[in-house]
Protein backbone atom coordinates (compact mmCIF):
# COMPACT_ATOMS: atom_id res chain seq x y z
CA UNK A 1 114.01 131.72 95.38
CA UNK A 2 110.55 130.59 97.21
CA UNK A 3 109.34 128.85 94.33
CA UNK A 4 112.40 126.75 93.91
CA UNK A 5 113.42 125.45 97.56
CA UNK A 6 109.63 124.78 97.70
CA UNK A 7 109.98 122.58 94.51
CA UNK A 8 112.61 120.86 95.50
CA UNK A 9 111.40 120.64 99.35
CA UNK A 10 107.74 118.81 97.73
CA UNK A 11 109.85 116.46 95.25
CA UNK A 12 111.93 115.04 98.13
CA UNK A 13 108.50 114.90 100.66
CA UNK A 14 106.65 113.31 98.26
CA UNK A 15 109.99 110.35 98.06
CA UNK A 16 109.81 109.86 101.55
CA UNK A 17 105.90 108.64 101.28
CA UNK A 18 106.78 106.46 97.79
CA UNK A 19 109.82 105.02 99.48
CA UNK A 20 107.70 103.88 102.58
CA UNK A 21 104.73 102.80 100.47
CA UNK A 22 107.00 100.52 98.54
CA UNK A 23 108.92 99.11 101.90
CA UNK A 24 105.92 99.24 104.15
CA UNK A 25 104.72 95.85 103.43
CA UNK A 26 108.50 94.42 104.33
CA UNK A 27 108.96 96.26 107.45
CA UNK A 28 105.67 95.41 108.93
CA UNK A 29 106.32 91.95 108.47
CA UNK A 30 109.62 92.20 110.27
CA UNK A 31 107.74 94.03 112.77
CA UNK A 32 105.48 90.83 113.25
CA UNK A 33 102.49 92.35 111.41
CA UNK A 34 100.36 90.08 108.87
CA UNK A 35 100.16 91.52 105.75
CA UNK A 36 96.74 92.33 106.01
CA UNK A 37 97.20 95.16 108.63
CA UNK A 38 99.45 97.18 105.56
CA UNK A 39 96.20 98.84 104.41
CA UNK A 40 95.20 99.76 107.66
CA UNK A 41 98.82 101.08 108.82
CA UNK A 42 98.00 103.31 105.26
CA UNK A 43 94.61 104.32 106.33
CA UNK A 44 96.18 105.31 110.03
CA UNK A 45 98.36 107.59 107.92
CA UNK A 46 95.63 109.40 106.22
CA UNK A 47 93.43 109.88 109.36
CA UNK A 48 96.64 111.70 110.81
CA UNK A 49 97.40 113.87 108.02
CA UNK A 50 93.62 114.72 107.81
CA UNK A 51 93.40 115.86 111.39
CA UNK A 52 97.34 117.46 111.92
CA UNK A 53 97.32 119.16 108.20
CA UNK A 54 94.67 121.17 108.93
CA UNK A 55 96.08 121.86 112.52
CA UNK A 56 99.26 122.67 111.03
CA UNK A 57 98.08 124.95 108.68
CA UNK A 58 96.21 126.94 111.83
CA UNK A 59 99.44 126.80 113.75
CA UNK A 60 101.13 128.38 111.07
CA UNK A 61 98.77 131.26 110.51
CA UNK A 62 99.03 132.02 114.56
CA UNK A 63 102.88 131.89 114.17
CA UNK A 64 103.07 133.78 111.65
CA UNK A 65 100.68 136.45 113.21
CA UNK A 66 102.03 136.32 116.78
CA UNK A 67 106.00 135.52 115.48
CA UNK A 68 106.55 136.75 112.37
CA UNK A 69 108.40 133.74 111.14
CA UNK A 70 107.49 129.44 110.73
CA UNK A 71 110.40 128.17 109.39
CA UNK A 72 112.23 127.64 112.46
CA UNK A 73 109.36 126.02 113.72
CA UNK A 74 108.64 124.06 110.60
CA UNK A 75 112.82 123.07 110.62
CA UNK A 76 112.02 121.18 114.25
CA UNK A 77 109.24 119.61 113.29
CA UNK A 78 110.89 118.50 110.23
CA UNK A 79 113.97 117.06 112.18
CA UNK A 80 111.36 115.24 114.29
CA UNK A 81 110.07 113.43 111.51
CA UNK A 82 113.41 112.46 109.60
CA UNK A 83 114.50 111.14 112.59
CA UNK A 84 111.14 109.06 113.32
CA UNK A 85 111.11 107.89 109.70
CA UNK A 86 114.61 106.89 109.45
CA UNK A 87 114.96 104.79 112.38
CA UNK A 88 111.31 102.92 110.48
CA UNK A 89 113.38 100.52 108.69
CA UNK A 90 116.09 100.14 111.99
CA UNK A 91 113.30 99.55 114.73
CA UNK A 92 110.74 96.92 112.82
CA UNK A 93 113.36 94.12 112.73
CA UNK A 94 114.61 94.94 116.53
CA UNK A 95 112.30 96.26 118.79
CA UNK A 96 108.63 94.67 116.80
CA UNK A 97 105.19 95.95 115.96
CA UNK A 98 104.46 98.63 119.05
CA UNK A 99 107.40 100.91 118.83
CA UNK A 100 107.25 100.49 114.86
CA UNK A 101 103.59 102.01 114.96
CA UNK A 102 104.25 104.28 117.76
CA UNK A 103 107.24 105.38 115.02
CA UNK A 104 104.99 105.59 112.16
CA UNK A 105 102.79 107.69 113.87
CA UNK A 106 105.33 110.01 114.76
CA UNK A 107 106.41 110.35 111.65
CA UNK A 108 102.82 111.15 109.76
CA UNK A 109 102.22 113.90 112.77
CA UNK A 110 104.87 115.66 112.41
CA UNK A 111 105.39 115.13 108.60
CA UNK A 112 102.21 117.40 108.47
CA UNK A 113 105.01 120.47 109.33
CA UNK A 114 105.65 119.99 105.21
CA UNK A 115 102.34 120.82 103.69
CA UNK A 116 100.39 123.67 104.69
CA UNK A 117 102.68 125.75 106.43
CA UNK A 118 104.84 126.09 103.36
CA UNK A 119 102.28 127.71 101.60
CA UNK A 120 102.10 130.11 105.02
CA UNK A 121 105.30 131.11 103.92
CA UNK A 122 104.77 132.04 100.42
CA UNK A 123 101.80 133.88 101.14
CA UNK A 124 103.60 135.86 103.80
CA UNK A 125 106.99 136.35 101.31
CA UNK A 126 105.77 135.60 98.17
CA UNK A 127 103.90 138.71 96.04
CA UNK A 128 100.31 137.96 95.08
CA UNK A 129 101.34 138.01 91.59
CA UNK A 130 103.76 135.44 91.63
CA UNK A 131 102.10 132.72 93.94
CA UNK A 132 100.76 130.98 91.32
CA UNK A 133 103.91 130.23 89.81
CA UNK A 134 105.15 129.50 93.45
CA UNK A 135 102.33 127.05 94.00
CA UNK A 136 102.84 125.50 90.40
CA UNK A 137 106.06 124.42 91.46
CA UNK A 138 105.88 123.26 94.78
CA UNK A 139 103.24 121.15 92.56
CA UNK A 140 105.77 120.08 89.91
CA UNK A 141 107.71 118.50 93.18
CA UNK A 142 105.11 116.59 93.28
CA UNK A 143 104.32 115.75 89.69
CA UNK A 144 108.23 114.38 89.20
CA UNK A 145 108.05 112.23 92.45
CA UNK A 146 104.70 110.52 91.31
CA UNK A 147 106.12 110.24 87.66
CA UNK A 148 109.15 108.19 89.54
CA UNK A 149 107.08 106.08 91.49
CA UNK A 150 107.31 102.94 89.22
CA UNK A 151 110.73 102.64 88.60
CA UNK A 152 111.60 103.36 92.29
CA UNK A 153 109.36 100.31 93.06
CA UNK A 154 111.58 98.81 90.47
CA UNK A 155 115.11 99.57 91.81
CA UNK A 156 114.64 99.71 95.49
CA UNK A 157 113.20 96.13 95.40
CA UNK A 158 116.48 94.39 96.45
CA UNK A 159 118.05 97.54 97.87
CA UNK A 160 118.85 97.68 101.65
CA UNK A 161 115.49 100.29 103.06
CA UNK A 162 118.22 101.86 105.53
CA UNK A 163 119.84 103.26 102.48
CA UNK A 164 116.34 105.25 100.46
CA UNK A 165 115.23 106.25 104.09
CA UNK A 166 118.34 108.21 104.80
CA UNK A 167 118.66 109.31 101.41
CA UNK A 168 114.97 111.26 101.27
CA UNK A 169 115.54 112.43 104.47
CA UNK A 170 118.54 114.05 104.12
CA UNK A 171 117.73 115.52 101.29
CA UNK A 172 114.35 116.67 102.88
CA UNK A 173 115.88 118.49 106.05
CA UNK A 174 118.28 119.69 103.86
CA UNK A 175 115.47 121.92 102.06
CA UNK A 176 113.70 122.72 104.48
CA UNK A 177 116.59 124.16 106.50
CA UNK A 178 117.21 126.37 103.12
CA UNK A 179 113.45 127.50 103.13
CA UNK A 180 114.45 128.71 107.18
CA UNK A 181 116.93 130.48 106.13
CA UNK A 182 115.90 132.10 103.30
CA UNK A 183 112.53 133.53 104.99
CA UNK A 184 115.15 134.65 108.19
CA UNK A 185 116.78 136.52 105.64
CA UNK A 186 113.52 138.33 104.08
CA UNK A 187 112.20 141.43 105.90
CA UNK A 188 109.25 140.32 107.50
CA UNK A 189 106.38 141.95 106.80
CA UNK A 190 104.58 144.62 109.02
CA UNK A 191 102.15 143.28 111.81
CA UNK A 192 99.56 145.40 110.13
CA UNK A 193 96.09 144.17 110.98
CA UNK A 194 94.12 142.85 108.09
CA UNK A 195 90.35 142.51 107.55
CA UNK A 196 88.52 139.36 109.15
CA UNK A 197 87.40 136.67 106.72
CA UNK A 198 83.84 136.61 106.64
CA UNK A 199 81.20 133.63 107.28
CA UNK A 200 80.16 134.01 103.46
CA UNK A 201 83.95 133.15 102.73
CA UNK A 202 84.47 130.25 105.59
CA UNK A 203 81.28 128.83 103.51
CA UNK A 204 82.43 129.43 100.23
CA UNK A 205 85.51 127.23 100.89
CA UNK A 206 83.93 124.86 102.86
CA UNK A 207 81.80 124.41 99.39
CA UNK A 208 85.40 124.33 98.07
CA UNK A 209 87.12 122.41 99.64
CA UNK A 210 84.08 119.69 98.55
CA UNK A 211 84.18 119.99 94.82
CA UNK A 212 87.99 119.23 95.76
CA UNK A 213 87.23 116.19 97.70
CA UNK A 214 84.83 114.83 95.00
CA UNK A 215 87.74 115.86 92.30
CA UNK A 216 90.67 114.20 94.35
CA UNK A 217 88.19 111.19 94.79
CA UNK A 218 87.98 110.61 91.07
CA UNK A 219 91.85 111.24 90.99
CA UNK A 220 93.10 108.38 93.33
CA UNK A 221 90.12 105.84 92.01
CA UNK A 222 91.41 106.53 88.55
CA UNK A 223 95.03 106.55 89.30
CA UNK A 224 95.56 104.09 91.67
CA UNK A 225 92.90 101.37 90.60
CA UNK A 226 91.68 101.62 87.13
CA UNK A 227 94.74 103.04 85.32
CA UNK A 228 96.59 99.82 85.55
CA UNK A 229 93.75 97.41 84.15
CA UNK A 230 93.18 99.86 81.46
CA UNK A 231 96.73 99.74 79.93
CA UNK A 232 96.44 95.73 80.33
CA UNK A 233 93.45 95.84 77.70
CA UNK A 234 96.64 96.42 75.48
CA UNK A 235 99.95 96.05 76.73
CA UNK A 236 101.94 93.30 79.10
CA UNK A 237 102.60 93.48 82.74
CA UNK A 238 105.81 94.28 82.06
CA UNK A 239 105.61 97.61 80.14
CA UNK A 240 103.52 99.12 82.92
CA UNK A 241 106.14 101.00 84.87
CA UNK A 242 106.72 102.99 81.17
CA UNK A 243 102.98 103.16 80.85
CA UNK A 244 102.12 104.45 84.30
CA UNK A 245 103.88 107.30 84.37
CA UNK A 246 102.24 108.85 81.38
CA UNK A 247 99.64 110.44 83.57
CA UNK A 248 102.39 112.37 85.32
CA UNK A 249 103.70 113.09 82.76
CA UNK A 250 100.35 114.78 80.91
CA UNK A 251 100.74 116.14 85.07
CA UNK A 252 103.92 117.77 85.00
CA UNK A 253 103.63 119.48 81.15
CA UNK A 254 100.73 121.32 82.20
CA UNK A 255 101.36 122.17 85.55
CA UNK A 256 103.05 125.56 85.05
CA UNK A 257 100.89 126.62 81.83
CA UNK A 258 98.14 126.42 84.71
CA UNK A 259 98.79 129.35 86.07
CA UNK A 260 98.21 131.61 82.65
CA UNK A 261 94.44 130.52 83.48
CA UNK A 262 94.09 132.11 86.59
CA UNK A 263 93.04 135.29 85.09
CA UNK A 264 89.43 133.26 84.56
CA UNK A 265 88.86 132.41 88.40
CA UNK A 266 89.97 129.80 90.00
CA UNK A 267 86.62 127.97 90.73
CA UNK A 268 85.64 128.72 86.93
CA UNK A 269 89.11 127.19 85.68
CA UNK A 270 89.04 124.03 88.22
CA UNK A 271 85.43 123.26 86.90
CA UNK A 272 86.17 123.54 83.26
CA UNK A 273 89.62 121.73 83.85
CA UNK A 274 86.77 118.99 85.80
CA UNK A 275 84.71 118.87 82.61
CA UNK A 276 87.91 118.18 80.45
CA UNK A 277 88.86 115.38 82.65
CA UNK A 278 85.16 113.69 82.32
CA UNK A 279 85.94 113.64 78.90
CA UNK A 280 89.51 111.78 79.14
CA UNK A 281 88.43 109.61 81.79
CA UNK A 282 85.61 108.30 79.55
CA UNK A 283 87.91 108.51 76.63
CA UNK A 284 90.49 105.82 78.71
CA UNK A 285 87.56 103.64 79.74
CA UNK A 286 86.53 103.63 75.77
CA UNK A 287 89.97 103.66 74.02
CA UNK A 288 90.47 101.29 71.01
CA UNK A 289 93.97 101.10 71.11
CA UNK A 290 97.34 101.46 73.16
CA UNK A 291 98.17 104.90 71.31
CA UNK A 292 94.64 106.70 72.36
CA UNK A 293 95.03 105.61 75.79
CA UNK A 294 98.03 107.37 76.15
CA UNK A 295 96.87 110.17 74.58
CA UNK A 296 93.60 109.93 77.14
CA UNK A 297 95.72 109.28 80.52
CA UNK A 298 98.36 112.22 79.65
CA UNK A 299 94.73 114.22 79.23
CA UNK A 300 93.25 113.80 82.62
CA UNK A 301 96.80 114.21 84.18
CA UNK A 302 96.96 117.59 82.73
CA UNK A 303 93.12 118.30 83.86
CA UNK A 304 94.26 117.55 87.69
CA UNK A 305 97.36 119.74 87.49
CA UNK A 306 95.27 122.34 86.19
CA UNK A 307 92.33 121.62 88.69
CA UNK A 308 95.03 121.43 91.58
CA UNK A 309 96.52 124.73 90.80
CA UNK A 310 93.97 126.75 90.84
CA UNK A 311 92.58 124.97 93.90
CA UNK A 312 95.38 126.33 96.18
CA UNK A 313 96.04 129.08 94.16
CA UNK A 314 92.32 129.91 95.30
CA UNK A 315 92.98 129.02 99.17
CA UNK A 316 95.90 131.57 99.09
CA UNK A 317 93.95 134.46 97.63
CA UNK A 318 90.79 133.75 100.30
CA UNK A 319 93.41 133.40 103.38
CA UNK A 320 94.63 136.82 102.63
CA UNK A 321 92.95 137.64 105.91
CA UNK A 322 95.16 136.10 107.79
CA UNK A 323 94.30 132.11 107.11
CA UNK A 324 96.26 131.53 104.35
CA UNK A 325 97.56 128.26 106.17
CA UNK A 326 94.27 127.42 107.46
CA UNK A 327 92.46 127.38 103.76
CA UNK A 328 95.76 125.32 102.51
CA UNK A 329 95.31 122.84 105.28
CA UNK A 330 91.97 122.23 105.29
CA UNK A 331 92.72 121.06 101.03
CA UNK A 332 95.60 119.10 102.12
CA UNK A 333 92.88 117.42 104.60
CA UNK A 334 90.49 117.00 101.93
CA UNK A 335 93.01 115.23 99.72
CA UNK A 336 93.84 112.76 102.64
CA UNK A 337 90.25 111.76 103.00
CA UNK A 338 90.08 111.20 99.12
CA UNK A 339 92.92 109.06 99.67
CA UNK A 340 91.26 106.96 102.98
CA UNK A 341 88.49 106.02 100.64
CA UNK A 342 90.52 104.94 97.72
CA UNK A 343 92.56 102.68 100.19
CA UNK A 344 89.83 101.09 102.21
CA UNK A 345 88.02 100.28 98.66
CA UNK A 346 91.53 98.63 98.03
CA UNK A 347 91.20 96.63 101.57
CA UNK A 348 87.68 95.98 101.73
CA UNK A 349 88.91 94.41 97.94
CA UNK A 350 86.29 96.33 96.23
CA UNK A 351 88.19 96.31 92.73
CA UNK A 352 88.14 92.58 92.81
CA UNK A 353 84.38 91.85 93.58
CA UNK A 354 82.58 90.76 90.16
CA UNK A 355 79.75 92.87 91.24
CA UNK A 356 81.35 96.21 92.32
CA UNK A 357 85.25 95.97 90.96
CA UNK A 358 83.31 96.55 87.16
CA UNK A 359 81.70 99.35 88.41
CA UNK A 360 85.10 101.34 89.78
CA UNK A 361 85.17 102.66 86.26
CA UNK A 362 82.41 104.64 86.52
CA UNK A 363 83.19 106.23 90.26
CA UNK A 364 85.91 108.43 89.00
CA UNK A 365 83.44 110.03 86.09
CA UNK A 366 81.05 110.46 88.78
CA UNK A 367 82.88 112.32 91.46
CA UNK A 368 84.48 114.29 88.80
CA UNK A 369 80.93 115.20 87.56
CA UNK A 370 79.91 116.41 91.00
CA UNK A 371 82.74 118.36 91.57
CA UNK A 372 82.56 119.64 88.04
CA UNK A 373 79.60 121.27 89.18
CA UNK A 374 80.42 122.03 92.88
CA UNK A 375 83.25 124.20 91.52
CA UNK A 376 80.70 125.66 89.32
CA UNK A 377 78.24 126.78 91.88
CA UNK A 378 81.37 128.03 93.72
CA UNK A 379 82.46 130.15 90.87
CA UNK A 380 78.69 131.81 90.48
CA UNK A 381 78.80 132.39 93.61
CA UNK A 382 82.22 134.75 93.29
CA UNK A 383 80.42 136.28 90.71
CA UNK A 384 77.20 137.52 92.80
């Protein structure tokens, strides 16, 4: 029941961001705002969700301690923010550029409700066992949403925004009051204390929570900037909304078998699933033809699903002290500052300078390298 409404809740989250990526640039002009401010509006974001994901994610833990129960809480936020981001496209053409970015904060605050303290929730209601599974799904939300991205930003192009921001919404609150209502109608566990974490495990995921960073680094340089140019060694403009989605796609088919691997460790699985992805990400920047490309991309899309899995996976089982929201968070925070970087190399326009755009295809070998072997030192470190 858990692993479903949290599915479904991610899929329709992770619309709302695609549907304001693709109208941003449209609604900040009729706010008055040069185009030139859209990566910075998109930087803004990330700042916020690094700083109120990892808040959220410590609310949650107190709430669940001191309540017994965040979905209520969660439900208010979310109305909050489906109100904030459907007014987005009403407000820029009316009211102009303060009350739209006063708006768009609101929204990324409060949108922050949606990440970590979902996972809260299945570690409170979810058994050990099964929160793998749990967590591969609320990842496949997010796997089917990315997968869509390119023909959304082909059929929304003429499409009124009023219509896309009402739609994800509505469809967002709508899970989210389901997840409310199904963890009101689950016994709530007994206040029993639990054991403290310890320092040793604080600086464990600290060490984590890098080797994530340097992995989600790779993943956004690679995804966002280089896959594009490396299907146009082959293929025309055109076919790239059939091409791009082939990541996902490698994403999405490997994104439940993940969770079979867990029985290795997580840090042991995320660096060998690291070291696979070297090897498709060099295989992409070296493929001879269209058909080993694909073959490469659908590759490193399956090494990220598996590398994301048993990342939070791995933050569930070391919050079992009570900070099961906290470890989530502070990953969801770590993927936001992956994604800063990614979009202030596209603004400072890094990937078109002669001198540093031809090195971009090296970055995302590099971080993944590093936190290859971060996650390595992490998993020797379990072992000791």
């Amino acid at each position: 029941m858990f692993g479903s409404l949290v599915a479904v809740l991610q899929l329709f989250f992770a619309l709302t961001w695609i549907v304001y990526v693709i109208y941003l640039p449209a609604l900040a002009a009729q706010a008055g705002l040069e185009r030139r401010y859209v990566p910075m509006i998109l930087m803004m974001d990330q700042v916020i969700f690094l700083v109120c994901d990892w808040y959220a994610g410590v609310y949650a833990d107190r709430a669940a301690r001191v309540v017994g129960r965040i979905g209520g809480t969660m439900a208010v936020a979310t109305v909050v923010s489906c109100a904030a981001f459907i007014a987005l496209p009403w407000v820029a053409p009316a009211a102009g550029a303060f009350p739209f970015l006063l708006l768009t904060v609101l929204w990324s605050m409060t949108s922050s409700a949606l990440r970590a303290p979902p996972f809260a929730i299945v570690a409170r209601h979810v058994p050990a066992g099964r929160q793998p599974w749990t967590t591969s799904l609320y990842l496949l939300g997010l796997g089917i949403a990315s997968a869509l991205a390119p023909y959304l930003g082909l059929q929304l192009g003429k499409t009124d925004p009023r219509i896309p921001f009402a739609a994800a919404s509505a469809g967002l609150a709508a899970f989210v009051f389901a997840l409310a209502a199904a963890e009101r109608r689950v016994q709530a566990a007994p206040a029993t204390p639990r054991p403290a974490s310890t320092p040793a495990a604080f600086a464990t995921m600290g060490l984590f929570a890098l080797a994530l960073f340097f992995l989600a680094l790779g993943f956004q340089v690679h995804s966002a900037i280089n896959s594009a140019p490396s299907y146009l060694r082959f293929a025309r403009p055109e076919e790239l909304p059939k091409l791009m989605p082939v990541f996902w796609i490698g994403f999405n088919l490997a994104i439940i078998p993940a969770t079979l691997l867990r029985r290795f460790g997580g840090a042991g699985v995320i660096a060998a699933a690291g070291f696979v992805g070297i090897a498709a990400l060099v295989a992409v920047a070296r493929a001879p033809a269209i058909e080993p490309l694909v073959v490469a991309e659908a590759a490193a899309g399956a090494a990220w699903a598996v590398a994301l899995t048993s990342a939070f996976t791995t933050a569930l089982e070391a919050g079992r002290a009570g900070h099961e929201g906290l470890f989530t968070g502070v990953l969801f925070s770590t993927l936001a500052a992956a994604a800063f970087l990614r979009i202030a190399l596209v603004a400072g326009q890094v990937p078109a300078n002669p001198t540093f755009g031809a090195r971009l295809v090296d970055l995302p070998v590099a971080a993944w390298i590093i936190g290859s072997l971060l996650a390595l030192s992490v998993a020797r470190l379990a072992r000791r």
